[in-house]
Protein backbone atom coordinates (compact mmCIF):
# COMPACT_ATOMS: atom_id res chain seq x y z
CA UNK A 1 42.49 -50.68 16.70
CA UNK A 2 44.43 -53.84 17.20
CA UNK A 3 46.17 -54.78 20.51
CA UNK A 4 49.72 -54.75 18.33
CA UNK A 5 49.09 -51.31 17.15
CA UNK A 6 47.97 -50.33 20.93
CA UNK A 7 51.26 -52.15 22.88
CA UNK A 8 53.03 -49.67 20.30
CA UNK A 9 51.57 -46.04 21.25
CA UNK A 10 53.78 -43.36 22.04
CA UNK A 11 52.82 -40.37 23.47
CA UNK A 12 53.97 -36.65 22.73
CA UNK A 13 53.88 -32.89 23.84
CA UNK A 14 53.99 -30.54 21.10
CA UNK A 15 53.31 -26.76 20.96
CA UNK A 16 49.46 -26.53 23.15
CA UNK A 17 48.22 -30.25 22.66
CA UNK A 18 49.43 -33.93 23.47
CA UNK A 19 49.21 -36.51 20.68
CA UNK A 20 49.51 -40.12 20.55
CA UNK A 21 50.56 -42.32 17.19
CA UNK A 22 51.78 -45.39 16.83
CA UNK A 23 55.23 -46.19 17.35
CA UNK A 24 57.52 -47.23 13.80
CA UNK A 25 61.22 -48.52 13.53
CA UNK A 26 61.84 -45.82 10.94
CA UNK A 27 59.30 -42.81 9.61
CA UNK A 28 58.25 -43.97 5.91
CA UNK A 29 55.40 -43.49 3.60
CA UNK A 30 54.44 -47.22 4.77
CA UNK A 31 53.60 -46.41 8.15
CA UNK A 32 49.55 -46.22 8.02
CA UNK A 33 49.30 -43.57 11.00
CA UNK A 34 52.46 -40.43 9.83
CA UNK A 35 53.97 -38.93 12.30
CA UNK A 36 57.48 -36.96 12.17
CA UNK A 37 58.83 -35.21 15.15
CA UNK A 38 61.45 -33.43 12.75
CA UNK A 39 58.37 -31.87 11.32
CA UNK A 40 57.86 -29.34 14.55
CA UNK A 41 59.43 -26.59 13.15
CA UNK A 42 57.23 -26.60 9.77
CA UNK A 43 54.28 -27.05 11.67
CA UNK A 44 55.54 -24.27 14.14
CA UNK A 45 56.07 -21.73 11.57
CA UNK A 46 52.92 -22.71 9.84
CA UNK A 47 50.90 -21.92 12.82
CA UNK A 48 52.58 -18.29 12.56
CA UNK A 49 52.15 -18.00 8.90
CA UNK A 50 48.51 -18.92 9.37
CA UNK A 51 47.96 -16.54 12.03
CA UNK A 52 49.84 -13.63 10.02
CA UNK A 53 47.44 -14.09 6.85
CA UNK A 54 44.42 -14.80 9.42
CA UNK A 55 45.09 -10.56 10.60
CA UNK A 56 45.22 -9.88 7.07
CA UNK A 57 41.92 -11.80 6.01
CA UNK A 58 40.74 -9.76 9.10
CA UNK A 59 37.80 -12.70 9.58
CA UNK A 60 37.15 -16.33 10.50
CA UNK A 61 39.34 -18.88 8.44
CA UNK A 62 38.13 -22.43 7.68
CA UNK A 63 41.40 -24.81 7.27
CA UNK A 64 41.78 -28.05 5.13
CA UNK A 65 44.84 -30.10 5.96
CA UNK A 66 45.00 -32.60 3.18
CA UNK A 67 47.44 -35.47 4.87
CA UNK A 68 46.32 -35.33 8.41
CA UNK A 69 48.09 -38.41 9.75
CA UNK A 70 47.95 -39.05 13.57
CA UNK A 71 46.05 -35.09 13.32
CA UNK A 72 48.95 -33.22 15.11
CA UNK A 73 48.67 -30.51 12.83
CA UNK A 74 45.05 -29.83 11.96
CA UNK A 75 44.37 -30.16 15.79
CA UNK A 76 47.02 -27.47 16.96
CA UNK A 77 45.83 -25.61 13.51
CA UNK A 78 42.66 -25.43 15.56
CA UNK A 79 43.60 -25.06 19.34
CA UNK A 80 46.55 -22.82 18.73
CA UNK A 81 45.28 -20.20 15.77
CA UNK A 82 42.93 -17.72 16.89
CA UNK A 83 39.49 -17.09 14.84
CA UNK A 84 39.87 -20.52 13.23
CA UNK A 85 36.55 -21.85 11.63
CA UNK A 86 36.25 -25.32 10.69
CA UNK A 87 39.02 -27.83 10.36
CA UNK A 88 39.11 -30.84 8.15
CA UNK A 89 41.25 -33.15 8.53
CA UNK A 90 41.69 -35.76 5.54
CA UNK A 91 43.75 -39.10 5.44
CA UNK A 92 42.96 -42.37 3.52
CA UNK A 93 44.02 -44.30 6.42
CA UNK A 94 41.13 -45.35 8.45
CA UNK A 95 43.64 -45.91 11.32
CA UNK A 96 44.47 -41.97 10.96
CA UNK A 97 41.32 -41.21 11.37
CA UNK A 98 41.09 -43.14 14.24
CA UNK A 99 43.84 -41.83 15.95
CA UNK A 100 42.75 -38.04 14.87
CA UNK A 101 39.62 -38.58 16.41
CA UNK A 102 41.18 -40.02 19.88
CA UNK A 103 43.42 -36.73 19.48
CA UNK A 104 41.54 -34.13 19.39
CA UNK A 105 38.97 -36.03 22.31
CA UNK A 106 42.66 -35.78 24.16
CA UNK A 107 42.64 -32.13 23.44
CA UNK A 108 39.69 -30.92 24.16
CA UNK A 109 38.21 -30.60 21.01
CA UNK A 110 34.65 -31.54 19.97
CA UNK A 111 34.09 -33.21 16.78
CA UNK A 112 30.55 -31.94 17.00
CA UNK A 113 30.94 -28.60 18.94
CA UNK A 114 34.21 -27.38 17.45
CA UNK A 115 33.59 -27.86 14.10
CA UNK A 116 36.57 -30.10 13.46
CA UNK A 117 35.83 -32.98 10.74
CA UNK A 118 37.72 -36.21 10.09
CA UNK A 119 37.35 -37.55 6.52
CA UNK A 120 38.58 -40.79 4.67
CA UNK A 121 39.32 -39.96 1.48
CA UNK A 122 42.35 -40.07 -1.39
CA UNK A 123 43.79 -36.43 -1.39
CA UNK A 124 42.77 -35.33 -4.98
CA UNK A 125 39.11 -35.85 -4.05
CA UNK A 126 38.84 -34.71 -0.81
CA UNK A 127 40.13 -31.57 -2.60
CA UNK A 128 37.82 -31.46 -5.55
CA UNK A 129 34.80 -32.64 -3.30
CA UNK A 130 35.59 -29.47 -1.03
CA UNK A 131 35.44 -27.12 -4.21
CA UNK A 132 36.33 -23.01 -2.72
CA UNK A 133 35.58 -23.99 0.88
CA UNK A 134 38.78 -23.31 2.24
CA UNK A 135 40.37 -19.77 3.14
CA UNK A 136 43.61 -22.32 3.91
CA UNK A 137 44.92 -25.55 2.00
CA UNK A 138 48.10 -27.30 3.72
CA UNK A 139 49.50 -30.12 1.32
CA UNK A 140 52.42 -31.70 3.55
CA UNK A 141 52.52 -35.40 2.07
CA UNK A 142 55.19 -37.44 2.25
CA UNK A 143 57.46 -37.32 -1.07
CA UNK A 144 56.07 -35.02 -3.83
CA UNK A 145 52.96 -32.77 -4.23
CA UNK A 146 53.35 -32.96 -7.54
CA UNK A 147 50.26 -35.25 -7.65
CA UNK A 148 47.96 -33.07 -5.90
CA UNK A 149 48.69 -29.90 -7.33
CA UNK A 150 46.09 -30.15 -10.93
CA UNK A 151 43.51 -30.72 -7.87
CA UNK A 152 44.66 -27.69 -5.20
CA UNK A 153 44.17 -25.50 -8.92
CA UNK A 154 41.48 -26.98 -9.32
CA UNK A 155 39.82 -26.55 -6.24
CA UNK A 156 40.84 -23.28 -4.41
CA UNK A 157 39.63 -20.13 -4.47
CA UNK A 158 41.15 -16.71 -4.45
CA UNK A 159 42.91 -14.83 -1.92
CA UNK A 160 43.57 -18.29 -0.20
CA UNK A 161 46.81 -19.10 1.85
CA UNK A 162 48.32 -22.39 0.08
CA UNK A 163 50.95 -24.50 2.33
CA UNK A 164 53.40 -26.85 0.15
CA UNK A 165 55.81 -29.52 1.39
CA UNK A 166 57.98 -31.21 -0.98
CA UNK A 167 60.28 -34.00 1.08
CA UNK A 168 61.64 -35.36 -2.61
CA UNK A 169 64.36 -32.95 -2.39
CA UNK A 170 67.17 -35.62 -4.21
CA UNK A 171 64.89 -34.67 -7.47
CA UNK A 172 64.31 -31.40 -6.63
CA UNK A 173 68.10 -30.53 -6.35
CA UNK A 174 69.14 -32.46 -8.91
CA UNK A 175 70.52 -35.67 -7.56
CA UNK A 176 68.39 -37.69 -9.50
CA UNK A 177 67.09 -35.60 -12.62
CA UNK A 178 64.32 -37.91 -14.80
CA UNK A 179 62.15 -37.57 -11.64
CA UNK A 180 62.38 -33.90 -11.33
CA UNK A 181 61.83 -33.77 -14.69
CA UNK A 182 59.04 -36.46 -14.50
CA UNK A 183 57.10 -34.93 -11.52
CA UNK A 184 57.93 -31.00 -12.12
CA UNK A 185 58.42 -30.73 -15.21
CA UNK A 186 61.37 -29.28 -14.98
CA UNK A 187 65.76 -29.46 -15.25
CA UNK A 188 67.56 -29.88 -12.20
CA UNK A 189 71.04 -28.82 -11.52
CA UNK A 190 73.20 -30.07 -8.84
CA UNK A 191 74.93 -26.85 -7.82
CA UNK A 192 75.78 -25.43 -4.81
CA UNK A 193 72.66 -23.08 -4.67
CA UNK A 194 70.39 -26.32 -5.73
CA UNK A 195 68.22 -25.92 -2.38
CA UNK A 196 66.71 -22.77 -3.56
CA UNK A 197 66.96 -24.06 -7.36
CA UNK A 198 64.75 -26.93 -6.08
CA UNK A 199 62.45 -24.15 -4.44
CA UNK A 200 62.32 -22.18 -7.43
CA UNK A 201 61.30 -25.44 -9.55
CA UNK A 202 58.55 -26.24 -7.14
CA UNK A 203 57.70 -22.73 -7.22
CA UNK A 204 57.61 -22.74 -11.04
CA UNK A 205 55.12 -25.73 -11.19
CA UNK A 206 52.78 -24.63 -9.08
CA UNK A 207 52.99 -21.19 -11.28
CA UNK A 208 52.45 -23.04 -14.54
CA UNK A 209 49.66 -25.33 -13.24
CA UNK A 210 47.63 -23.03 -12.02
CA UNK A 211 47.96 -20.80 -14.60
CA UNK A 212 45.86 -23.03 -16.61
CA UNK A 213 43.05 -22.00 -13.92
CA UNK A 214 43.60 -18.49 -14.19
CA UNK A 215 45.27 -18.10 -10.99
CA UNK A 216 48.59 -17.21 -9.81
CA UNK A 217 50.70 -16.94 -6.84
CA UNK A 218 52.57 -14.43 -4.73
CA UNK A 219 54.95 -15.99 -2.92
CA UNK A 220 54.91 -14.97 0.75
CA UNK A 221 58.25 -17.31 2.49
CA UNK A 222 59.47 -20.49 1.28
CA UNK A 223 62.75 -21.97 3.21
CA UNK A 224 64.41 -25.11 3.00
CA UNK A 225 64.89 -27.19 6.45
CA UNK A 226 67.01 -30.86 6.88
CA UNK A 227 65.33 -33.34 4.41
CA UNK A 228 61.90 -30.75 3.09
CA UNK A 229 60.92 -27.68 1.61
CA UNK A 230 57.97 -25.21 2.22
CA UNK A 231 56.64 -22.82 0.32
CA UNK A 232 53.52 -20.47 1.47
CA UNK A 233 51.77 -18.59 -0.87
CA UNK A 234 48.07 -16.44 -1.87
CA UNK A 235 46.64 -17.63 -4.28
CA UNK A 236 44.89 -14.63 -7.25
CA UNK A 237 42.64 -14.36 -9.77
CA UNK A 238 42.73 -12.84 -13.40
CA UNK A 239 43.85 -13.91 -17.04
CA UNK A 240 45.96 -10.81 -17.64
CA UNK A 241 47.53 -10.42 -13.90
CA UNK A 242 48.29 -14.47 -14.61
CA UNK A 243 49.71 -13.56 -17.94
CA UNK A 244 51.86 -11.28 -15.86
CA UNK A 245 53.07 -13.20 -13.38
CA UNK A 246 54.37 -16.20 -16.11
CA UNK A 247 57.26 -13.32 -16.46
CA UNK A 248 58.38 -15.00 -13.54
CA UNK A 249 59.47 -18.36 -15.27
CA UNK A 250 62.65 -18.61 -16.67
CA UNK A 251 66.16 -20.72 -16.51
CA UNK A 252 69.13 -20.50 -14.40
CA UNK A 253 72.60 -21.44 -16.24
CA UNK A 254 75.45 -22.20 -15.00
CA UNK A 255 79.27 -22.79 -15.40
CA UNK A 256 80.76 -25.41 -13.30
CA UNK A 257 84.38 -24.59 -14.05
CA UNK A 258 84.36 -20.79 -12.99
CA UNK A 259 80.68 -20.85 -11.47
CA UNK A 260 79.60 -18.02 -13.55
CA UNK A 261 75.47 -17.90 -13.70
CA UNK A 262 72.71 -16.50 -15.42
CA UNK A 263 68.89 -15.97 -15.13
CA UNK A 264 67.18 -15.74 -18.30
CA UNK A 265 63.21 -14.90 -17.87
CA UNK A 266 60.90 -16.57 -20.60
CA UNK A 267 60.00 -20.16 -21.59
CA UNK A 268 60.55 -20.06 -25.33
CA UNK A 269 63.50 -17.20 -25.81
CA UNK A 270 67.22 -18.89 -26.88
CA UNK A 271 69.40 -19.39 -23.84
CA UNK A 272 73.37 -18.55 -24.27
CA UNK A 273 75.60 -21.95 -24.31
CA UNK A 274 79.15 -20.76 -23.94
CA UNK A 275 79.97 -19.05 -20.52
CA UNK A 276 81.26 -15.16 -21.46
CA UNK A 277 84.30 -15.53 -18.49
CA UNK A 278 85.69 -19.46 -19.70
CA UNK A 279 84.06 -20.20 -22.48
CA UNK A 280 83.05 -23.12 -21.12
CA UNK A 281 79.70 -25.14 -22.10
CA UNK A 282 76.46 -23.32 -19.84
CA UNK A 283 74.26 -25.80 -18.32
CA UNK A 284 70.63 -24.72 -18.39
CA UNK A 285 68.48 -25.33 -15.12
CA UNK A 286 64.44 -24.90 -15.40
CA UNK A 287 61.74 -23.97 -16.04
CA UNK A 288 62.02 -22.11 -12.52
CA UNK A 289 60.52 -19.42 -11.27
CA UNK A 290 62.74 -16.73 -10.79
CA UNK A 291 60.52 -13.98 -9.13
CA UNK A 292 60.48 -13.28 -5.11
CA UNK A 293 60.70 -16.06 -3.04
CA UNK A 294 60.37 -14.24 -0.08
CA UNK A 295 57.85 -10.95 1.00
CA UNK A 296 60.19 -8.74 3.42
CA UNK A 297 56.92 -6.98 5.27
CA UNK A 298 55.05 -10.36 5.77
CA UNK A 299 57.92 -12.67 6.75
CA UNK A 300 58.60 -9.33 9.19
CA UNK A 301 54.99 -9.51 10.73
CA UNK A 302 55.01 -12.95 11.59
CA UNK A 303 58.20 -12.40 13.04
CA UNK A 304 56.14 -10.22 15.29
CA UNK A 305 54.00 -13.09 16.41
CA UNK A 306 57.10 -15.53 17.46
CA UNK A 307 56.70 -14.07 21.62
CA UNK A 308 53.11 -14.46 21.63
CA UNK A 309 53.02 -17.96 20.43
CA UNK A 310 55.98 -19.39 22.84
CA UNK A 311 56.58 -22.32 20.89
CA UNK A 312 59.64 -24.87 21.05
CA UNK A 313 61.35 -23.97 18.07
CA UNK A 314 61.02 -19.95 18.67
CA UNK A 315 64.65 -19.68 18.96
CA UNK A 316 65.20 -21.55 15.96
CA UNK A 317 62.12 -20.27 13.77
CA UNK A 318 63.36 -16.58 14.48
CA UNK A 319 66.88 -17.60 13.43
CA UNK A 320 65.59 -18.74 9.91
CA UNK A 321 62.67 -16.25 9.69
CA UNK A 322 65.19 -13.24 9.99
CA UNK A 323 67.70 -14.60 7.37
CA UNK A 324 64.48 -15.54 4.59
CA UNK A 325 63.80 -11.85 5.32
CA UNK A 326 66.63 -10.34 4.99
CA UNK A 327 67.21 -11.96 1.38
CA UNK A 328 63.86 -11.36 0.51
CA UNK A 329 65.15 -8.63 -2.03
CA UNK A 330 68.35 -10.47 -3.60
CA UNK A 331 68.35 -11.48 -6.91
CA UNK A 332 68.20 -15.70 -7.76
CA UNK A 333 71.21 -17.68 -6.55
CA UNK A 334 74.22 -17.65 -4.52
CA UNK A 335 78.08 -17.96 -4.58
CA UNK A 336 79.68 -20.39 -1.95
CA UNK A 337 83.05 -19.12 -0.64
CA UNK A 338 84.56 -22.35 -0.28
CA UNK A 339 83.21 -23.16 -4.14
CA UNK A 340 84.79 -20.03 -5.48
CA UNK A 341 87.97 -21.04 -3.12
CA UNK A 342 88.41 -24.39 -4.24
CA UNK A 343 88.34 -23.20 -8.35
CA UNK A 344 91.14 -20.63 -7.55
CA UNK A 345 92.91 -23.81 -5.49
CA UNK A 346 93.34 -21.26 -2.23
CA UNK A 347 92.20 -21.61 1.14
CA UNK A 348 88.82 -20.19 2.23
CA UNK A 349 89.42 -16.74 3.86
CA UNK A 350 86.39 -15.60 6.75
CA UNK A 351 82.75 -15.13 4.91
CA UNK A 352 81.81 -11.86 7.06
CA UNK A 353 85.23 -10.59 5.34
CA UNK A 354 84.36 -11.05 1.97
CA UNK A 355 81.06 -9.11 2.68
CA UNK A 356 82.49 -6.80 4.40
CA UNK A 357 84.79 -6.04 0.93
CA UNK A 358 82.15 -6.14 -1.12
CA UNK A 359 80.43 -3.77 0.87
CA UNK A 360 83.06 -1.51 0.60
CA UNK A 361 82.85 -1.31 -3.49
CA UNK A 362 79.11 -1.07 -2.70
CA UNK A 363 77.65 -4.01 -3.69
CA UNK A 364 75.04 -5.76 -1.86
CA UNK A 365 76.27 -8.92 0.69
CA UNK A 366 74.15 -11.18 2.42
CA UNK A 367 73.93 -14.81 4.31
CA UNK A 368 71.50 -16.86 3.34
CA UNK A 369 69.73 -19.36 4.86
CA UNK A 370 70.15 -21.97 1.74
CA UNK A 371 73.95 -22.45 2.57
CA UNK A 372 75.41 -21.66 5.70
CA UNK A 373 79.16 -20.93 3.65
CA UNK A 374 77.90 -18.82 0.74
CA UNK A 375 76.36 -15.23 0.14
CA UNK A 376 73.98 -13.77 -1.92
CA UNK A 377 75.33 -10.55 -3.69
CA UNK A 378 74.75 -8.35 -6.82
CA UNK A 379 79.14 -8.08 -6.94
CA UNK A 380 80.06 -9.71 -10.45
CA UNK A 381 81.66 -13.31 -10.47
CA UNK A 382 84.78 -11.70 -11.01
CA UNK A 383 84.79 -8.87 -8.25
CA UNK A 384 83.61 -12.01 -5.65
CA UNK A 385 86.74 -14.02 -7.04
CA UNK A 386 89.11 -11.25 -6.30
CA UNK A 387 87.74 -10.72 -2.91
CA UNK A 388 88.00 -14.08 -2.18
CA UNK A 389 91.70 -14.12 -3.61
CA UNK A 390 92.96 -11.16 -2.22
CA UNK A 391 91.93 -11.96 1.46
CA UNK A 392 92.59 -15.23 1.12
CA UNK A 393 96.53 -13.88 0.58
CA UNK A 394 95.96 -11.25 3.23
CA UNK A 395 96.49 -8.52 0.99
């Protein structure tokens, strides 16, 4: 390590352990050791997740975190988790390593004793050198996973918790649409639910690429945070229960005049172009996956865990935990109340009030965590509009 790099070191507390990196103007993909403080809460609710499918596996997990950077979370992976096997920590920095290995000496941990392993290698190989060794895959990189993805297929094997991150979230909600389309195969839209259309892509992907394996998810929580999004899922076995889950893909389309939607499962059925309320031209999102995104009972047991774990974010973690589980059973999508108010040129009346109403005709009406102004409901567009319409006049 060179005395620039050392002049540079910060040092940091988070969750059990104390980790030094080196010290950037900005976090970037350029910056040979990662580190990103905004990345506590992911890492935080991973260590929950973990622990949650860990009581379900009922044994001793072995962990491979693909893009270890400074080793922040492989190390509290290991010192925080209980009944954790190996670790292996992979970066193709040779300063990461570095750094990893002066991290977990900091923390207690034994390279030899502890089983914890530091490896130099690109990400697709480390994965397909480590062929159904790990009961846990985390793929956090910085940007897309689309890359690595073919090689997590590839490489894992059944009943195995996967961890995503996807950071390009411009292409995944449809700011820029050739490299969503590029990368995930896949047609963004930029509505005002594009947070968990960009979930749903990613989601969709990883469904069609390993599907080619003979494997298939079930989605256990995905959210989207700031500037990322995380999905968690086990990964199965079986041609025909693979077959099966591929119901799952479909489109999402959309009207952006009245913001009328559909979902549409199937990858080679005819998709309606004229909305039914405005006649207006549809715009087609996909393919998506438009199965559960969320698993009430396990995003409800890990809540469990939150007081045992005493973490920084517990607060905030509980927050967002309670709202993925509470929409865990709402159909795809979501209608913004300021959205619907701004097409019917009125002033936004209260959200809880426009719940509250569709309550009332017995319709379903949640929050979600996607959108802090909009709801997720099974009320038709046009019984949401004259909610919003009638309390927006105080009738």
């Amino acid at each position: 390590m060179d005395e620039d790099t050392k002049s540079k070191i910060r040092t940091i507390n988070e969750g059990l352990c104390q980790i030094q990196f080196p010290e950037y103007e900005k976090v970037s993909s350029e910056a040979p050791v990662f580190y990103n403080p905004k990345m506590e809460l992911n890492r935080d609710i991973s260590i929950l997740v973990i622990q949650r499918f860990q009581k379900d596996l009922n044994s001793e997990i072995n962990i491979g975190d693909v893009f270890g950077g400074s080793g922040i979370r492989g190390i509290r992976y290991k010192k925080e988790i209980d009944n954790v096997g190996s670790v292996a920590v992979n970066d193709i920095s040779p300063l990461a390593g570095e750094f990893t290995k002066e991290n977990a000496i900091k923390n207690s941990i034994s390279i030899e004793e502890n089983n914890f392993e530091i490896h130099q290698d690109e990400a697709n190989n480390f994965l397909r050198k480590n062929r159904g060794r790990f009961d846990v895959v985390d793929i956090d990189p910085f940007g897309t996973p689309s890359f690595f993805i073919d090689s997590v297929a590839a490489s894992i094997k059944r009943n195995s918790l996967l961890c995503v991150t996807a950071t390009d979230t411009s292409a995944l909600c449809g700011t820029y649409k050739a490299p969503c389309i590029r990368k995930y195969n896949a047609k963004p839209y930029k509505s005002e639910y594009c947070h968990e259309n960009g979930i749903r892509i990613l989601a969709g992907f990883i469904a069609l690429t390993f599907a080619k394996y003979k494997k298939y998810i079930e989605i256990k929580l995905s959210h989207s945070t700031e500037h990322y999004m995380r999905i968690y899922m086990i990964i199965k076995k079986g041609s025909k229960a693979t077959d099966e889950s591929l119901k799952n893909m479909g489109y999402i389309s959309h009207c952006k005049n009245c913001l009328y939607r559909e979902s549409k499962s199937g990858l080679a059925g005819s998709l309606n172009d004229t909305c039914p309320i405005c006649g207006e031209k549809l715009i087609h999102a996909g393919p998506l996956w438009l199965g559960k995104i969320q698993d009430k009972d396990f995003i409800s047991q890990t809540i469990e865990l939150i007081p045992e774990k005493k973490l920084n974010t517990s607060s905030e973690m509980e927050t967002l935990l309670k709202k993925c589980e509470n929409e865990a059973d709402a159909s795809p999508s979501s209608y913004d109340i300021h959205e619907i108010s701004r097409t019917l040129k009125i002033s936004a009346p209260k959200i809880d009030k426009v719940m509250e109403h569709l309550e009332s005709l017995g319709y379903y009406a949640l929050r979600t965590h996607f959108t802090p102004t909009a709801i997720k409901t099974d009320a038709p567009l046009e019984k949401i509009r004259d909610a919003v319409n009638d309390l927006s006049i105080g009738k």
